[in-house]
Protein backbone atom coordinates (compact mmCIF):
# COMPACT_ATOMS: atom_id res chain seq x y z
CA UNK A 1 35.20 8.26 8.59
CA UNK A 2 34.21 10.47 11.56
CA UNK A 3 35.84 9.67 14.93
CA UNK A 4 34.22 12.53 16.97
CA UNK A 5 30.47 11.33 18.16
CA UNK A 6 27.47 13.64 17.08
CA UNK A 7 25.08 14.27 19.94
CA UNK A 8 21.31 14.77 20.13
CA UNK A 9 18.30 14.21 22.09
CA UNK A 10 16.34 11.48 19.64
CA UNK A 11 17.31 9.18 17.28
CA UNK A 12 14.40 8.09 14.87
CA UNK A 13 16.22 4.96 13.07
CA UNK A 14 13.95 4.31 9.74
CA UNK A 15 12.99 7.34 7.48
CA UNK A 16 10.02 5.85 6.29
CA UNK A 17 6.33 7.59 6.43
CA UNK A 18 6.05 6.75 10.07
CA UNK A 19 9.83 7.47 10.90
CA UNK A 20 9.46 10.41 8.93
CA UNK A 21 5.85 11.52 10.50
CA UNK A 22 7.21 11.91 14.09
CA UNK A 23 10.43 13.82 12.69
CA UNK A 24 8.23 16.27 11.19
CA UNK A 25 5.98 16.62 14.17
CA UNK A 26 8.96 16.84 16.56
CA UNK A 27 10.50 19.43 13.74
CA UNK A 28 6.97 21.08 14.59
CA UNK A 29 8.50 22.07 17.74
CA UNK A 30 11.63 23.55 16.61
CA UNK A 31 9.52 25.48 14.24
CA UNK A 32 7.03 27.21 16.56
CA UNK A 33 9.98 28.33 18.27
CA UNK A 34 10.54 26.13 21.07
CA UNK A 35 13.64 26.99 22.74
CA UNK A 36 13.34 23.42 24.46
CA UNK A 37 12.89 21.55 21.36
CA UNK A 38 14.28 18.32 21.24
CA UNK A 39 17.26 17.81 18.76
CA UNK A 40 16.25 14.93 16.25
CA UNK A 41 18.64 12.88 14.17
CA UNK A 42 16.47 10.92 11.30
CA UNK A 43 18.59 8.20 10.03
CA UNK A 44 17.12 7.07 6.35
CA UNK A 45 18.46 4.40 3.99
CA UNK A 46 16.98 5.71 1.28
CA UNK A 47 16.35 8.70 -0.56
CA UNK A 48 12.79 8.57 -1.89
CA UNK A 49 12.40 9.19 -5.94
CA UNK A 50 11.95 13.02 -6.68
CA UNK A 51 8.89 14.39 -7.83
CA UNK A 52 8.71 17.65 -8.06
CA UNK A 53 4.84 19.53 -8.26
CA UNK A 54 3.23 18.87 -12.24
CA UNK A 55 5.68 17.19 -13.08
CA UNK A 56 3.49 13.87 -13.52
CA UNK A 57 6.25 10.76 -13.08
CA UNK A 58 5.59 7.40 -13.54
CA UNK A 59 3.28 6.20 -10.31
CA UNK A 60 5.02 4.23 -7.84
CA UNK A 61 4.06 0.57 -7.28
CA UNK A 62 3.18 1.23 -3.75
CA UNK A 63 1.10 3.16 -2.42
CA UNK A 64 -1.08 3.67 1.09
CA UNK A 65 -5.11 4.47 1.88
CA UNK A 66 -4.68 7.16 4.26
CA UNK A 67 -7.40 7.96 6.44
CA UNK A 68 -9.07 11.10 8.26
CA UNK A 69 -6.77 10.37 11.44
CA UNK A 70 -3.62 10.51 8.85
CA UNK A 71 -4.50 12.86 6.99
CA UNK A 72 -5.20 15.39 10.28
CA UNK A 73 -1.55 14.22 11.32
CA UNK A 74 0.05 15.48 7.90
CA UNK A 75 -1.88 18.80 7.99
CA UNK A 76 -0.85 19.44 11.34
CA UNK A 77 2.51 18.52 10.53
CA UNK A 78 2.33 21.10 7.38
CA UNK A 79 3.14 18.12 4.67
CA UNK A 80 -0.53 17.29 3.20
CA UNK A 81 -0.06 20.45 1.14
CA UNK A 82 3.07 18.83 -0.32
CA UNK A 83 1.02 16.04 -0.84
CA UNK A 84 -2.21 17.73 -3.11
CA UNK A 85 0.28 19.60 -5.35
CA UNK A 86 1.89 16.38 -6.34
CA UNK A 87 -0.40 13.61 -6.29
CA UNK A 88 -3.39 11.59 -4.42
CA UNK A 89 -6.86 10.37 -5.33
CA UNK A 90 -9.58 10.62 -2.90
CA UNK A 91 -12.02 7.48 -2.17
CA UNK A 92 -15.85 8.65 -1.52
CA UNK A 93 -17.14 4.71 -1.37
CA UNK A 94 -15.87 1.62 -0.38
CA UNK A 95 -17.39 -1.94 -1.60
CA UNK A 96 -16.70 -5.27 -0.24
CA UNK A 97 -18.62 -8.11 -0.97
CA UNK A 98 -18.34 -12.59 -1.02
CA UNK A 99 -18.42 -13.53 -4.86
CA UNK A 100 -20.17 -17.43 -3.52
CA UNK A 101 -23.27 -15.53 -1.60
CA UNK A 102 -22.91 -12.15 -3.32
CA UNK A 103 -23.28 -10.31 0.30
CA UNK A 104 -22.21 -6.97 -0.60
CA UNK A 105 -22.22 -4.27 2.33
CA UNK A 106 -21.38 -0.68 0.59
CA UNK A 107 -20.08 1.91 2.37
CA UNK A 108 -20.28 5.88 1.49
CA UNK A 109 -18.72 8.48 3.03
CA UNK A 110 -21.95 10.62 2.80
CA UNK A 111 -23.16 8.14 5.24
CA UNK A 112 -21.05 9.73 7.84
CA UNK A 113 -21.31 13.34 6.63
CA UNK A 114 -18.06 13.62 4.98
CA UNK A 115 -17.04 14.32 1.56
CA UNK A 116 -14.66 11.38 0.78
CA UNK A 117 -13.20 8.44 2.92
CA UNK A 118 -9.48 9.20 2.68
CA UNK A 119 -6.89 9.50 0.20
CA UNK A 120 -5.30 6.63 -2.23
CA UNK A 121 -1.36 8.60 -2.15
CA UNK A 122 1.84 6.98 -3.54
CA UNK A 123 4.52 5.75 -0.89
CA UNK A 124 7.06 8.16 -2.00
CA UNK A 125 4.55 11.23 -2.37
CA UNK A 126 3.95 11.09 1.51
CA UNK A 127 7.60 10.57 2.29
CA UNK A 128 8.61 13.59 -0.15
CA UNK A 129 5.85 15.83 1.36
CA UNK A 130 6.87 14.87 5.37
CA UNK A 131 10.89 15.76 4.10
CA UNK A 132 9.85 18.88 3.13
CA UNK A 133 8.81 19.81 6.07
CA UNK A 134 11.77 18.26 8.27
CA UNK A 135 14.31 20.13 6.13
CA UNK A 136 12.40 23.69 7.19
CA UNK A 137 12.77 22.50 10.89
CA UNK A 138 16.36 23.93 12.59
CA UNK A 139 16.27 20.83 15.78
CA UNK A 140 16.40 17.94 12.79
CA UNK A 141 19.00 16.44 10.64
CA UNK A 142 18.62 13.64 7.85
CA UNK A 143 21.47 11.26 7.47
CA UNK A 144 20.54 9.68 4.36
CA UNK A 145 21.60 7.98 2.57
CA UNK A 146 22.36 6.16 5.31
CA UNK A 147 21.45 2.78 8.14
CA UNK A 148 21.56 1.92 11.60
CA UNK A 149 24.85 -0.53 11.61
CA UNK A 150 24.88 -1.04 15.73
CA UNK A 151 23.45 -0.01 18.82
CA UNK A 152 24.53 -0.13 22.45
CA UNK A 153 21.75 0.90 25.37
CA UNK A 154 23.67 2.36 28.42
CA UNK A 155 21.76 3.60 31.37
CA UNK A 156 22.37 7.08 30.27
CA UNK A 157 22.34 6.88 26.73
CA UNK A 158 22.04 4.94 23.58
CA UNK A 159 25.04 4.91 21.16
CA UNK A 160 24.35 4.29 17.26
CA UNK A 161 27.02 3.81 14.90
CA UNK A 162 25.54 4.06 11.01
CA UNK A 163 26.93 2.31 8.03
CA UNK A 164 28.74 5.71 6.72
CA UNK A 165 31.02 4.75 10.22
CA UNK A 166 29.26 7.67 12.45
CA UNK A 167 28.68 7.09 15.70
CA UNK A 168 25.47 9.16 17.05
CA UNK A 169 24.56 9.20 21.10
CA UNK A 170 21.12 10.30 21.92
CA UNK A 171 18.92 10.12 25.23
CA UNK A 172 16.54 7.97 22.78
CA UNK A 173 15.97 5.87 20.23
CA UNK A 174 12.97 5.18 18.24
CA UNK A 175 12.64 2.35 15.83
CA UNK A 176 10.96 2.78 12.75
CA UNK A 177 13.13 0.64 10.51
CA UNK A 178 10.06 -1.64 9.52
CA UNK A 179 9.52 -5.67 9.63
CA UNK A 180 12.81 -6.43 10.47
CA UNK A 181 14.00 -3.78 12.53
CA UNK A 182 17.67 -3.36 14.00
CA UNK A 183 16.63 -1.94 16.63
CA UNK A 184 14.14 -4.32 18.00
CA UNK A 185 16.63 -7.21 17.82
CA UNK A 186 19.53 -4.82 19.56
CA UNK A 187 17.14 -3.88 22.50
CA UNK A 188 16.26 -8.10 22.71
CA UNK A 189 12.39 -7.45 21.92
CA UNK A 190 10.69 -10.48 21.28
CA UNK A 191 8.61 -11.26 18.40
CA UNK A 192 5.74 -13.34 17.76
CA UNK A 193 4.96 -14.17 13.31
CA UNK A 194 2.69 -16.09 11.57
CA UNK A 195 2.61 -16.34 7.94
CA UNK A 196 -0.56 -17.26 5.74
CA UNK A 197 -0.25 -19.31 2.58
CA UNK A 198 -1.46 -16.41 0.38
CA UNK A 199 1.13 -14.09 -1.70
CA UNK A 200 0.37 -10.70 -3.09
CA UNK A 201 0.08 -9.47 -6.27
CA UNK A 202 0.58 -5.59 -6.56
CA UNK A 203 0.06 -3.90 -10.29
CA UNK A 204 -0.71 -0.53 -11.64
CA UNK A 205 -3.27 0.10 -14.06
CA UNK A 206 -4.40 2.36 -17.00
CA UNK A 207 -8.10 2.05 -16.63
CA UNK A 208 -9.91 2.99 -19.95
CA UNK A 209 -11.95 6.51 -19.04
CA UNK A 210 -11.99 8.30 -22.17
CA UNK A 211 -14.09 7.10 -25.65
CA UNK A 212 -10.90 7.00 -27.91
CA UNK A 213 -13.58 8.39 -31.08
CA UNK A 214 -14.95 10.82 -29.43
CA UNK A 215 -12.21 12.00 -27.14
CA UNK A 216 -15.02 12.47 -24.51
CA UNK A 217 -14.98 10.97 -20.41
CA UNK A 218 -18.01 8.42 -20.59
CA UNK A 219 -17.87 8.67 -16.71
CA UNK A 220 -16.50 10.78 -14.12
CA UNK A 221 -13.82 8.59 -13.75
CA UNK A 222 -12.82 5.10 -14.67
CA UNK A 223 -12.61 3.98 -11.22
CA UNK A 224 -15.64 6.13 -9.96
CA UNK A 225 -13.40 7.10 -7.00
CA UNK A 226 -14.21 4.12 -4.84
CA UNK A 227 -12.25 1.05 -3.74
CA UNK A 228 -13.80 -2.13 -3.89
CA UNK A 229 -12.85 -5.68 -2.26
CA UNK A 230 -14.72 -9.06 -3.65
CA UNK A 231 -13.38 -12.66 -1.96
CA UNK A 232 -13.06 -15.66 -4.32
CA UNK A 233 -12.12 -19.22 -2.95
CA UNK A 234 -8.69 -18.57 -4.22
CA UNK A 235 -8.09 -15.48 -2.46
CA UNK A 236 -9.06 -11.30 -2.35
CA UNK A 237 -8.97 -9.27 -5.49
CA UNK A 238 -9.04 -5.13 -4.86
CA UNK A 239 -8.75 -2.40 -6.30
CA UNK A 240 -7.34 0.86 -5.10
CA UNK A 241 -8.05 4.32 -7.06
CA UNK A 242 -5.43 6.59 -8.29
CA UNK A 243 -5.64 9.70 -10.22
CA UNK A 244 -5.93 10.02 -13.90
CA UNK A 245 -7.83 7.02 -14.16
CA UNK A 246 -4.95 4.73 -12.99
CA UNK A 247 -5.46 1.98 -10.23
CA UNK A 248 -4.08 -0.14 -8.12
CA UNK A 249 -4.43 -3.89 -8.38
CA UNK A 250 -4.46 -6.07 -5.73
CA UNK A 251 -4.74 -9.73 -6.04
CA UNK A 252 -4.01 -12.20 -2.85
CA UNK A 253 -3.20 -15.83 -4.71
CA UNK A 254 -1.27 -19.06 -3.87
CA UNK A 255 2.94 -18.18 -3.99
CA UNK A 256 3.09 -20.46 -7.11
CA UNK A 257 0.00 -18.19 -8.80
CA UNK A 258 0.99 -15.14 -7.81
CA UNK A 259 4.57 -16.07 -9.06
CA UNK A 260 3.23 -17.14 -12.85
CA UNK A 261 1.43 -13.81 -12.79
CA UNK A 262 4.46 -10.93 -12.57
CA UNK A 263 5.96 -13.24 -15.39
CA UNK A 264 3.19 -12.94 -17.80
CA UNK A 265 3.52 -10.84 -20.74
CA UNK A 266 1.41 -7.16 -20.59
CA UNK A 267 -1.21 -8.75 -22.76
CA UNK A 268 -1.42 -11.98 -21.14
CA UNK A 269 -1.63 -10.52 -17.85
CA UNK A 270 -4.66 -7.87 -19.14
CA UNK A 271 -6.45 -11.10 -20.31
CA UNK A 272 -5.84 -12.90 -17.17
CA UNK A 273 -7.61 -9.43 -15.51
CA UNK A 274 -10.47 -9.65 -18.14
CA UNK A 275 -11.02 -13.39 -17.68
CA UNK A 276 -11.01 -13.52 -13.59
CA UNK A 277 -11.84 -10.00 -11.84
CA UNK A 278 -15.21 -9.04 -11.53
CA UNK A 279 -16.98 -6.01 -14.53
CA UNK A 280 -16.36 -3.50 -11.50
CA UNK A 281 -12.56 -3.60 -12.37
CA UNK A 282 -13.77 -1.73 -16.19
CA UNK A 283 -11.87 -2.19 -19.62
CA UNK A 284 -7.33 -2.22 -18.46
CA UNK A 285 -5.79 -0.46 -21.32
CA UNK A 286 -2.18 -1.29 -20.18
CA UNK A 287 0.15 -2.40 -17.01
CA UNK A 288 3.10 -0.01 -16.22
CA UNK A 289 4.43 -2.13 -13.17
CA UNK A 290 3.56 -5.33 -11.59
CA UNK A 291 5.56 -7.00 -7.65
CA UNK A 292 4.63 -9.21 -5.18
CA UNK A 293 4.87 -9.83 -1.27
CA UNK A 294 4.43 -12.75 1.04
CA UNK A 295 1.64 -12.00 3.86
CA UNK A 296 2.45 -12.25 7.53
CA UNK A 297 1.50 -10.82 11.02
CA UNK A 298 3.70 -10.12 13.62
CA UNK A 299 3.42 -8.67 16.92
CA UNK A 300 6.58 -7.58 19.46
CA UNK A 301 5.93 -8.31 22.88
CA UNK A 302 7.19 -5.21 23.97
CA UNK A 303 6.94 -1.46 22.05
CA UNK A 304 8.83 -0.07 24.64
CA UNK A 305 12.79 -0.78 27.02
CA UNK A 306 14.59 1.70 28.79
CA UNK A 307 15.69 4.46 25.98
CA UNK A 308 13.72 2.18 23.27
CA UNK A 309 10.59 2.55 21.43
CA UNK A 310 9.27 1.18 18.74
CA UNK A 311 6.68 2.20 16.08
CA UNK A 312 4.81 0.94 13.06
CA UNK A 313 6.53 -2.09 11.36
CA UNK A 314 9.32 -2.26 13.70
CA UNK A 315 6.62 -3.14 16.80
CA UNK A 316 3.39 -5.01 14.30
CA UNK A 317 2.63 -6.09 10.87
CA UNK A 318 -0.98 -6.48 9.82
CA UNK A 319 -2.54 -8.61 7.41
CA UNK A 320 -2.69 -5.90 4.61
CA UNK A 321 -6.52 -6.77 3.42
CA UNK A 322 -8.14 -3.30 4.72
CA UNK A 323 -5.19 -0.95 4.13
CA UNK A 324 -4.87 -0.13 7.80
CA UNK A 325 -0.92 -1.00 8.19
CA UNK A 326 0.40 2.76 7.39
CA UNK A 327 -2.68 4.37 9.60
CA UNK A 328 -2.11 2.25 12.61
CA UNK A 329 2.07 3.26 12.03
CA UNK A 330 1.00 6.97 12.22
CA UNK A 331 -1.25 6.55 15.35
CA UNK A 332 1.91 5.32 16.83
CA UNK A 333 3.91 8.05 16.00
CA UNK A 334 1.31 10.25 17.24
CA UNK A 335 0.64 8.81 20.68
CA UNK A 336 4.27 8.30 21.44
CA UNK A 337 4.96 12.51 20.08
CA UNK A 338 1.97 13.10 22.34
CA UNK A 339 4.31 11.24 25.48
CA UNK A 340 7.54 13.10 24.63
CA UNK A 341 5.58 16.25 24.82
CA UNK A 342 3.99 15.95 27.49
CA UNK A 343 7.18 14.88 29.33
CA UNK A 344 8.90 17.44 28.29
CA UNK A 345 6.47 20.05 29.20
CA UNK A 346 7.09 18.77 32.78
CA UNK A 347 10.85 18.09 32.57
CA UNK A 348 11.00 14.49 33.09
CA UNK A 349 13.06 12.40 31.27
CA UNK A 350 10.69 10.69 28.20
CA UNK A 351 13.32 8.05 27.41
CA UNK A 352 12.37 6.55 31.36
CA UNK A 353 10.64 3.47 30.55
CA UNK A 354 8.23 4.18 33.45
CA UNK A 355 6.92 7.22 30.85
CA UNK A 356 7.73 5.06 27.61
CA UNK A 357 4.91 2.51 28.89
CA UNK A 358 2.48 4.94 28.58
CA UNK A 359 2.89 5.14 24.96
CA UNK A 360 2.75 1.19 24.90
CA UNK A 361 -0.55 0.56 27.23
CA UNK A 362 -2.26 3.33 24.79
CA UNK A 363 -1.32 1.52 21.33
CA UNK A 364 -0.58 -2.15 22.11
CA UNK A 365 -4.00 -3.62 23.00
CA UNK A 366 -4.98 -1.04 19.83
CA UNK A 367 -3.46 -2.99 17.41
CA UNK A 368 -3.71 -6.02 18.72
CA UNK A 369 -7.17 -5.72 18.31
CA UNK A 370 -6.66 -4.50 14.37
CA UNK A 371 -4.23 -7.33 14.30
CA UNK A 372 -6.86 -10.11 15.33
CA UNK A 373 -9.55 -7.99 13.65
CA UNK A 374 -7.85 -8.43 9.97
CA UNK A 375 -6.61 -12.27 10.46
CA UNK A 376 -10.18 -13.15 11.65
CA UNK A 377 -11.31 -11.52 8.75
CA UNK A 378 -8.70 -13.33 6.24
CA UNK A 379 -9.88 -16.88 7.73
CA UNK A 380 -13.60 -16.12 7.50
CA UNK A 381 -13.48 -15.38 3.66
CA UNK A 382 -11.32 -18.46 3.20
CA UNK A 383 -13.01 -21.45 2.17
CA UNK A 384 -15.14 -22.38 5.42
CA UNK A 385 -17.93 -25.34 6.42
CA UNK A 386 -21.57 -24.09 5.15
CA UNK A 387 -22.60 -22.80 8.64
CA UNK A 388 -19.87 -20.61 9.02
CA UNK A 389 -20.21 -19.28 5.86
CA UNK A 390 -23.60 -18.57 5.76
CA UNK A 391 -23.03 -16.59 9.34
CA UNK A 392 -20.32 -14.33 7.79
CA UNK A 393 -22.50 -13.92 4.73
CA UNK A 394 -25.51 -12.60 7.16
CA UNK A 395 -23.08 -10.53 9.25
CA UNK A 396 -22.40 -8.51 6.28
CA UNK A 397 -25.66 -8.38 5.30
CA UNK A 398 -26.56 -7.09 9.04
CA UNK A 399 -23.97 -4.31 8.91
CA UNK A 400 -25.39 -3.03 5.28
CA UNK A 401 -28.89 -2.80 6.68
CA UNK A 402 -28.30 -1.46 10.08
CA UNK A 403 -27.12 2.09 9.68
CA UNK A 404 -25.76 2.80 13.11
CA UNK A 405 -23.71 -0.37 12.93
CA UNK A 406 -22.26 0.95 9.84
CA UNK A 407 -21.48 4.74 10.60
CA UNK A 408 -19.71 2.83 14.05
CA UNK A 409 -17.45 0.70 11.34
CA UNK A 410 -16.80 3.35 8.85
CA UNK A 411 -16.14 6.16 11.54
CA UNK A 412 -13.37 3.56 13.21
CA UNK A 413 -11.99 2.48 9.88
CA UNK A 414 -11.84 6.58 8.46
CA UNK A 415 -10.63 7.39 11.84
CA UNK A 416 -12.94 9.74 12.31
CA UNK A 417 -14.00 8.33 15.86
CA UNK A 418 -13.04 7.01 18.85
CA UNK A 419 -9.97 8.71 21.07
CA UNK A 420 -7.86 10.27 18.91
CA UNK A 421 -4.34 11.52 20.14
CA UNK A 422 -3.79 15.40 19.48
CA UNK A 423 -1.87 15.26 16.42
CA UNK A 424 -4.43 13.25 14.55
CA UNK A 425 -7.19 15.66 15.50
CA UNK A 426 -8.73 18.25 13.05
């Protein structure tokens, strides 16, 4: 056990993809040479699951849709090359449509004059990729495995003390240690949660893409490299593309459904596929790994306390039915780099809350907005009186025929428009 405290500038508590995207970009500094770089101290429970370049491991369960904005973020970081040599699947179409009306409103990244829509990447592929680039920068360290045990918040400085008994003083700490972060309930941020009465069912899929006689592809891919969305009374059924003609499965259900599902045999749960997904999903040759997760929303009434700051999960939780959790973490960690910079550039101190709230009037009323977007979205495609129904059904149809409302929706939801912070910039 170490008695002697370990110093640095930042703390990042949670090495996750948004922990781990701001250590990188800090690490950014170090690496151009920055004498003034910050020193950075990301503290991660976890190691993520190796997977080293062609070496074609089983796919992980989870897995994010990046967008452009994300995608930007990890090239200027230096990690989306770590990310292509292992493994992603790019998305060139998105579908979404109401199974009761059949509204469909298709969207194509053509439309917007771009090649593809973002990238389907595993979880532990992004987290991998961003590592690789911390470990070439000389201002951060990685304590993992390792967690965030206690914190005290002094007027000077914060003190951490981590489960492997180290005690770690910095000028800041950032929490990025997800839904139920230490460091929110240390610095006394309030929370506001709602759950909905929907679980979700997560599997991964061999998709049948090759004619077994012939040994030939009878399409370009299984999946045809979009991501599709229908809505049933009982709940959302998606599907995510992955490489190799392997998908992801999502299917939103009651608890008690979703629960009878992960216990089914393979075979029984391929029927169970067959019998109640739409002919979009294609022929499932076989199931390598089926979970689940409640659905909530949460927002903290605060991102930001003196030497405190929150990001991603730690400060919101979004109702997961457009994929935009991960991308809205990363557009935190990109506003609030963008604030540390530009304090240090002019030597104030970027733990001051009076700089901190910048960071938190630029991305609060952001996602809030996402947040209220996605639940109003959820409760529209529940079972609703006729009139409502029938004016959700015609708002999609008005966004499929009107083609500037559309590029506006698809260039938000790609990130691709609107006011971008630096770091998520081509």
């Amino acid at each position: 056990m170490n008695t002697a405290p370990i110093s640095v500038d930042i703390i990042i508590a949670g090495g996750g993809m948004v922990g781990s995207m701001l250590a990188a970009a800090l690490g950014q500094l170090g690496a151009d040479g920055g004498a003034n770089a910050p020193s950075v101290c990301l503290v991660d429970a976890q190691v993520p699951p190796s997977f080293d370049p062609g070496s074609n491991p089983t796919y992980d369960l989870r897995v994010s849709a990046l967008n452009h904005a994300s995608q930007n973020m990890l090239k200027n970081v230096g990690a989306w090359s770590h990310i292509l040599s292992r493994r992603s699947c790019p998305f060139v179409s998105m579908c979404v449509w109401n199974e009761a009306q059949d509204a469909k409103t298709l969207f194509n990244a053509a439309d917007i004059g771009e090649q593809q829509m973002g990238h389907i990447v595993e979880n532990r592929v992004i987290q991998l990729a961003l590592h690789d680039q911390i470990k070439q920068a000389g201002n951060v360290v990685i304590a993992c495995p390792d967690s965030l045990q206690d914190l005290r918040i002094d007027s000077n400085q914060v003190v951490a003390t981590l489960g492997s008994g180290k005690e770690i003083t910095a000028r800041l700490i950032v929490g990025a240690d997800g839904a139920n972060s230490l460091v929110r309930k240390q610095a006394n941020i309030p929370i506001t949660r709602d759950t909905y009465d929907q679980h979700a069912l997560v599997a991964n899929v061999q998709l049948a893409g090759l004619d077994a006689r012939a040994g030939v592809r009878t399409t370009a891919s299984a999946h045809g490299n979009m991501t599709w969305q229908r809505f049933v009374p009982s709940g959302a059924q998606a599907l995510l593309p992955l490489a190799d003609d392997r998908a992801s499965i999502v299917w939103y259900h009651s608890a008690d459904e979703v629960a009878r599902l992960v216990e089914l045999a393979d075979a029984e749960f391929i029927q169970e596929l067959s019998d109640t997904f739409p002919t979009e999903l294609g022929k499932v040759e076989s199931v390598a790994q089926r979970g689940s997760f409640p659905l909530a929303k949460a927002h903290a009434e605060q991102y930001v306390k003196h030497r405190v700051a929150l990001v991603g999960d730690a400060a919101h939780t979004v109702h997961p039915l457009a994929g935009q959790g991960v991308n809205l973490g990363m557009l935190d960690a990109a506003v609030l780099f963008d604030v540390l910079v530009n304090c240090m550039e002019k030597q104030q101190d970027y733990a001051d809350i009076r700089h901190l709230r910048k960071y938190q009037r630029a991305r609060r009323g952001e996602n809030s907005l996402m947040i209220n977007i996605l639940d109003g979205f959820y409760r529209a495609f529940n079972t609703q009186p006729e009139p409502i129904a029938a004016l959700r059904d015609s708002s999609m149809q008005l966004v499929d025929n009107q083609k500037m409302i559309k590029q506006a929706v698809m260039r938000y939801a790609t990130g691709s428009g609107g006011s971008l912070p630096k770091l998520a910039l081509p």
